[in-house]
N, C-alpha and C. Protein backbone atom coordinates (compact mmCIF):
# COMPACT_ATOMS: atom_id res chain seq x y z
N UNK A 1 -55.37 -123.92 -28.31
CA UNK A 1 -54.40 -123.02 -28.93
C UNK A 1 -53.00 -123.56 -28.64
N UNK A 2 -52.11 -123.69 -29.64
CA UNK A 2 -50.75 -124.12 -29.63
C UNK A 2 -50.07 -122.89 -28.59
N UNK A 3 -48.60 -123.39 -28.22
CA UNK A 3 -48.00 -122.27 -27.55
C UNK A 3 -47.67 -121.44 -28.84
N UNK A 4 -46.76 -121.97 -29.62
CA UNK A 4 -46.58 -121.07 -30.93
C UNK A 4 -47.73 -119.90 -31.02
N UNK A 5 -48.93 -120.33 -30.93
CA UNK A 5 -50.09 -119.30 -31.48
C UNK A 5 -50.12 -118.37 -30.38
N UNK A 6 -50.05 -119.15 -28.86
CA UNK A 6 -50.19 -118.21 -27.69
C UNK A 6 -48.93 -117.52 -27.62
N UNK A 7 -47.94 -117.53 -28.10
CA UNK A 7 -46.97 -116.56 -28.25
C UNK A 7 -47.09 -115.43 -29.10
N UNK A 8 -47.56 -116.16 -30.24
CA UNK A 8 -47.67 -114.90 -31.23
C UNK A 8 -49.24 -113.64 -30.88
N UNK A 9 -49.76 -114.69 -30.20
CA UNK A 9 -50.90 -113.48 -29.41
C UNK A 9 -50.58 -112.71 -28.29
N UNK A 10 -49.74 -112.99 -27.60
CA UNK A 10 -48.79 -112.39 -26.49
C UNK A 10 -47.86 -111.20 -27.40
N UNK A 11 -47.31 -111.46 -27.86
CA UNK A 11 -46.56 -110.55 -29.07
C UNK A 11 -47.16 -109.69 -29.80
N UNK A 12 -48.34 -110.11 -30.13
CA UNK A 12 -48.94 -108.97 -30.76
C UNK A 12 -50.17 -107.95 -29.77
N UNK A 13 -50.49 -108.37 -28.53
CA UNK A 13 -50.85 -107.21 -27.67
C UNK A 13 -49.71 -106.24 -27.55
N UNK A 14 -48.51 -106.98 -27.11
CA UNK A 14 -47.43 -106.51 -26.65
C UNK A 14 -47.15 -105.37 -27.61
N UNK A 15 -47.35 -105.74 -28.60
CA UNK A 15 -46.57 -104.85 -30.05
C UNK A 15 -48.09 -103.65 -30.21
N UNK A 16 -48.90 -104.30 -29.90
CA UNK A 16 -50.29 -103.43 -30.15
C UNK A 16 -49.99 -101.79 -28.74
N UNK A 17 -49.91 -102.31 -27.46
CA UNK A 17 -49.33 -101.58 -26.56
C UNK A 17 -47.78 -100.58 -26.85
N UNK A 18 -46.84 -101.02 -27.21
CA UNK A 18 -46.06 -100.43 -27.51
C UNK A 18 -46.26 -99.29 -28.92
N UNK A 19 -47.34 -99.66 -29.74
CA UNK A 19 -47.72 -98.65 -31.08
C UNK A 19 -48.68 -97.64 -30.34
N UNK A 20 -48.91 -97.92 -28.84
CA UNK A 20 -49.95 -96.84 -28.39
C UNK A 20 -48.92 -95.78 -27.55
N UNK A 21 -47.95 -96.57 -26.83
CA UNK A 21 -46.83 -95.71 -26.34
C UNK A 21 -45.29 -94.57 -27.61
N UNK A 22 -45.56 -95.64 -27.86
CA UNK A 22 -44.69 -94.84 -29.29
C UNK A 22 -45.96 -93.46 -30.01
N UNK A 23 -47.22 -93.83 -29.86
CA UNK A 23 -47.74 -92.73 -30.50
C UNK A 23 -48.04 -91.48 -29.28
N UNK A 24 -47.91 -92.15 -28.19
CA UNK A 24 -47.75 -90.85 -27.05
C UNK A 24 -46.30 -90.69 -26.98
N UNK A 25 -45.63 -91.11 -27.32
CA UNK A 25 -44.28 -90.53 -27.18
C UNK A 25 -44.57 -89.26 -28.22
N UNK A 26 -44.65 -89.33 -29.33
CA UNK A 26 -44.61 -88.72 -30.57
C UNK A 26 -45.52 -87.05 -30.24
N UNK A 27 -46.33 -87.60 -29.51
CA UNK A 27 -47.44 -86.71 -29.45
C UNK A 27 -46.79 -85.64 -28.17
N UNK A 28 -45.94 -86.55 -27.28
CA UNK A 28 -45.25 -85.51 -26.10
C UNK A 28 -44.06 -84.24 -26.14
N UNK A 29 -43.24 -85.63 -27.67
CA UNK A 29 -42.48 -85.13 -28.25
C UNK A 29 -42.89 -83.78 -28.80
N UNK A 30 -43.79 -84.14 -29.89
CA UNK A 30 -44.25 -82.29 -30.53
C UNK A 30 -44.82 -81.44 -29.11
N UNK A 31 -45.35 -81.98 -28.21
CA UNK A 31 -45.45 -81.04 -27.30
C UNK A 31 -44.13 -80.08 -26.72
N UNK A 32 -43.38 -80.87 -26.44
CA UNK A 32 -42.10 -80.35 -26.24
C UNK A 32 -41.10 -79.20 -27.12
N UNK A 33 -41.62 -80.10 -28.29
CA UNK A 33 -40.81 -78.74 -29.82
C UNK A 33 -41.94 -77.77 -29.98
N UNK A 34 -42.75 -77.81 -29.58
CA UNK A 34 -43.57 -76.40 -29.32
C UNK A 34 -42.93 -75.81 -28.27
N UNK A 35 -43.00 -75.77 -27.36
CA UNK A 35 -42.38 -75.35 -26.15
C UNK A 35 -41.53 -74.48 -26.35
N UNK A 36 -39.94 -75.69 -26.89
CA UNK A 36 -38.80 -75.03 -27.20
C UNK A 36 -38.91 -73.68 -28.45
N UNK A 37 -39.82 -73.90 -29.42
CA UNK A 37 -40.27 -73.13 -30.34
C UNK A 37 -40.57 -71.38 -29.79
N UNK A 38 -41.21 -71.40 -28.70
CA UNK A 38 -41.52 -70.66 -27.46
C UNK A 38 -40.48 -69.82 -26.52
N UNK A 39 -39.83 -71.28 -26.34
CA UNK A 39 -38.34 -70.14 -25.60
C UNK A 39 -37.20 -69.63 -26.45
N UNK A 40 -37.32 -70.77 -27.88
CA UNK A 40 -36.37 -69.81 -29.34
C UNK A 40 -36.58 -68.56 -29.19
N UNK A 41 -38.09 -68.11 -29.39
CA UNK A 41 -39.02 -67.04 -29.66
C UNK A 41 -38.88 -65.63 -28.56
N UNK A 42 -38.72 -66.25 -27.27
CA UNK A 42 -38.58 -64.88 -26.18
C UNK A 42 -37.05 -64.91 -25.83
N UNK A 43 -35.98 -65.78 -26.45
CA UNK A 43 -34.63 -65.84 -26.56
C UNK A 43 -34.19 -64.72 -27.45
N UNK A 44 -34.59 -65.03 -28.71
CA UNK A 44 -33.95 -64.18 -29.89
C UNK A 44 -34.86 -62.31 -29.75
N UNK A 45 -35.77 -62.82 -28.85
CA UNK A 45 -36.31 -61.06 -28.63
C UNK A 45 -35.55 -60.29 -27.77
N UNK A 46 -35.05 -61.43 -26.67
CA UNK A 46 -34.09 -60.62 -25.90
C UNK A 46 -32.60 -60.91 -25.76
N UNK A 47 -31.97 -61.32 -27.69
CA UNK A 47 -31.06 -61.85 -27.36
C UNK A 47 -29.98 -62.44 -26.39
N UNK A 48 -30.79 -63.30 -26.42
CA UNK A 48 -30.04 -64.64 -25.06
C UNK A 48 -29.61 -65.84 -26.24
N UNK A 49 -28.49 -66.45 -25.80
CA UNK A 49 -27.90 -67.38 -26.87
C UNK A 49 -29.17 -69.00 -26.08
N UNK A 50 -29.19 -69.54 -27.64
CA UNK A 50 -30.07 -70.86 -27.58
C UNK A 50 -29.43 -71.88 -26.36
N UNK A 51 -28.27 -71.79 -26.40
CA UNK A 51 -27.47 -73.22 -25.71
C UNK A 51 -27.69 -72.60 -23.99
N UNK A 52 -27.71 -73.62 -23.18
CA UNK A 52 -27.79 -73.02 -22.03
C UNK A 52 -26.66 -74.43 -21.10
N UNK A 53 -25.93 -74.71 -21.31
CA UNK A 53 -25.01 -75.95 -20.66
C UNK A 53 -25.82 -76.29 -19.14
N UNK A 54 -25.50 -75.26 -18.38
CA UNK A 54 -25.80 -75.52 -16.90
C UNK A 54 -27.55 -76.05 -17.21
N UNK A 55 -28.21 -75.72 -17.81
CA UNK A 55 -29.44 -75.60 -17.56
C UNK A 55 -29.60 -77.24 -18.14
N UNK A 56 -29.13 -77.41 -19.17
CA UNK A 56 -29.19 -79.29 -19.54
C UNK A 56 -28.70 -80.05 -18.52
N UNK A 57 -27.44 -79.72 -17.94
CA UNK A 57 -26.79 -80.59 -16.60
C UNK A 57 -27.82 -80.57 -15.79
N UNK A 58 -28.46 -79.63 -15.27
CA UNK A 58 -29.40 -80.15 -14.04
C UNK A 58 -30.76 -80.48 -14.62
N UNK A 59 -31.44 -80.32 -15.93
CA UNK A 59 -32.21 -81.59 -16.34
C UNK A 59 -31.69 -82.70 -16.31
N UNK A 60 -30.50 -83.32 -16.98
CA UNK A 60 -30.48 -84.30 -17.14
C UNK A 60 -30.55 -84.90 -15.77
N UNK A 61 -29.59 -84.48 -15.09
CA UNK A 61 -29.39 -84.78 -13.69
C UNK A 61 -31.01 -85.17 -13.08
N UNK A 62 -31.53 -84.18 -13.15
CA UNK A 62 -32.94 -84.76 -12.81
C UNK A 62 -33.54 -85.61 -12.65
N UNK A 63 -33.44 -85.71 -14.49
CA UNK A 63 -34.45 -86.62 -15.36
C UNK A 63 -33.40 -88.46 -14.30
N UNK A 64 -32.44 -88.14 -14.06
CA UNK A 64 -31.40 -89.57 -13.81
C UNK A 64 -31.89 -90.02 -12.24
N UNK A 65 -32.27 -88.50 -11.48
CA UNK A 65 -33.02 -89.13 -10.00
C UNK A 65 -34.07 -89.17 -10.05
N UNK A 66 -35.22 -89.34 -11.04
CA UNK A 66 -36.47 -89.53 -11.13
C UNK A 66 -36.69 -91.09 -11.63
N UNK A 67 -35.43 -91.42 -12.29
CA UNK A 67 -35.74 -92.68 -13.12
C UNK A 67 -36.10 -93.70 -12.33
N UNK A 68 -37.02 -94.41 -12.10
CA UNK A 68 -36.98 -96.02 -11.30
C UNK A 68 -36.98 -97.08 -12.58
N UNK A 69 -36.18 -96.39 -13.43
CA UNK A 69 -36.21 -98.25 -14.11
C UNK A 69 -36.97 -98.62 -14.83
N UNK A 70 -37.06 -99.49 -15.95
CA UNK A 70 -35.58 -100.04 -15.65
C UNK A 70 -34.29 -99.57 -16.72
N UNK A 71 -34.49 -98.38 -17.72
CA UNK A 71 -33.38 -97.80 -18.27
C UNK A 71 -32.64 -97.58 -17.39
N UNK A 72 -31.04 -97.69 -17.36
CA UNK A 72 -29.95 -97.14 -16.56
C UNK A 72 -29.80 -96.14 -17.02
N UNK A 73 -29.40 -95.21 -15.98
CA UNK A 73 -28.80 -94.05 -16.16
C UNK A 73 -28.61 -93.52 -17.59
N UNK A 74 -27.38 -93.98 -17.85
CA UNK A 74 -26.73 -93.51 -19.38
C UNK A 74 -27.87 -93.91 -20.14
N UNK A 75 -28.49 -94.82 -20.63
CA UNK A 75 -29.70 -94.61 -21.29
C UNK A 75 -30.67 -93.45 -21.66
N UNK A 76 -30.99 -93.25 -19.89
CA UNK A 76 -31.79 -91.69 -19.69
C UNK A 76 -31.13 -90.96 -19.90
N UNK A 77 -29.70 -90.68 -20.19
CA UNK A 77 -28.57 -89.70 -20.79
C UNK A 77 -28.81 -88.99 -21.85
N UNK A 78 -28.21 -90.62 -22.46
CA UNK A 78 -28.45 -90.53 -23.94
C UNK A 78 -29.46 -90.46 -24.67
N UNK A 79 -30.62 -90.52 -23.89
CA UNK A 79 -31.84 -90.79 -24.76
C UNK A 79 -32.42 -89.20 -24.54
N UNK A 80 -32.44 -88.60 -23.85
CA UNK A 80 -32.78 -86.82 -23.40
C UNK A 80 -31.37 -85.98 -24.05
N UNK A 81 -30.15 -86.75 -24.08
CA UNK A 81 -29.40 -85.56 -24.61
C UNK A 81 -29.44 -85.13 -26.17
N UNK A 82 -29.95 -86.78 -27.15
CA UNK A 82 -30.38 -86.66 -28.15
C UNK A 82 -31.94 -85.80 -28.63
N UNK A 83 -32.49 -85.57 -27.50
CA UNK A 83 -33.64 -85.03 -27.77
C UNK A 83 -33.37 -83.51 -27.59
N UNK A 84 -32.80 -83.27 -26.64
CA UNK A 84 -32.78 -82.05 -26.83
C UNK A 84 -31.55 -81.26 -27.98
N UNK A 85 -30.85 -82.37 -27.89
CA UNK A 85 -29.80 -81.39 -29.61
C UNK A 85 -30.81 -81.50 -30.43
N UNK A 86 -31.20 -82.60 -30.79
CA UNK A 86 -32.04 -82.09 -31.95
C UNK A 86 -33.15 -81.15 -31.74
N UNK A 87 -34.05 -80.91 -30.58
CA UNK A 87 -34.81 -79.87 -30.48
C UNK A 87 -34.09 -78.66 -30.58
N UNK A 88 -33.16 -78.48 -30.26
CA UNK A 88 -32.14 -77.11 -30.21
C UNK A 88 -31.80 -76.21 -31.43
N UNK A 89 -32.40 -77.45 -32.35
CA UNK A 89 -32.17 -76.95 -34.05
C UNK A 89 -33.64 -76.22 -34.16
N UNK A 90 -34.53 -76.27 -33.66
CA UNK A 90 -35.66 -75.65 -33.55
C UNK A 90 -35.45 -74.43 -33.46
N UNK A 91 -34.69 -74.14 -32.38
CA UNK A 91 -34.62 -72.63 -31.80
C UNK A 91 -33.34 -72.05 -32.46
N UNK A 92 -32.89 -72.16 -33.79
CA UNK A 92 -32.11 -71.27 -34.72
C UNK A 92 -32.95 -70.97 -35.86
């Protein structure tokens, strides 16, 4: 086998692995917008407003001392603060 070929077989486990993580992402993801779907639901029964500031600061915060890597920080920021605005549209 050429390296060329042993690269492109390296590349395509690689890519085969990452279509199995991307489909558990997806799958954690809707777990999650159920969830939020859930606290929309016992929010608007006992009118409580959707946004909760303090309550995202100390997730995120969290989610930033749990990380070992190798996303930095702002990564895990940005990548949870986009998830939850857009989940947030759920719960209107």
């Amino acid at each position: 086998m050429s390296n060329s070929e042993q690269v492109r077989s390296q590349l395509g486990i690689l890519r085969e692995d990452i279509d199995k993580v991307d489909a558990e992402l997806l799958r954690l993801l809707n777990q999650r917008a159920e969830l939020v779907l859930k606290v929309g639901e016992l929010k608007k029964a006992n009118n409580l407003a959707v946004v909760h500031a303090d309550r995202e600061k100390i997730l995120l915060a969290r989610l930033c001392e749990q990380n070992s890597g190798p996303l930095p920080k702002e990564m895990v920021v940005q990548l949870f603060q986009q998830i939850i605005d857009t989940l947030k549209q759920l719960q209107r």
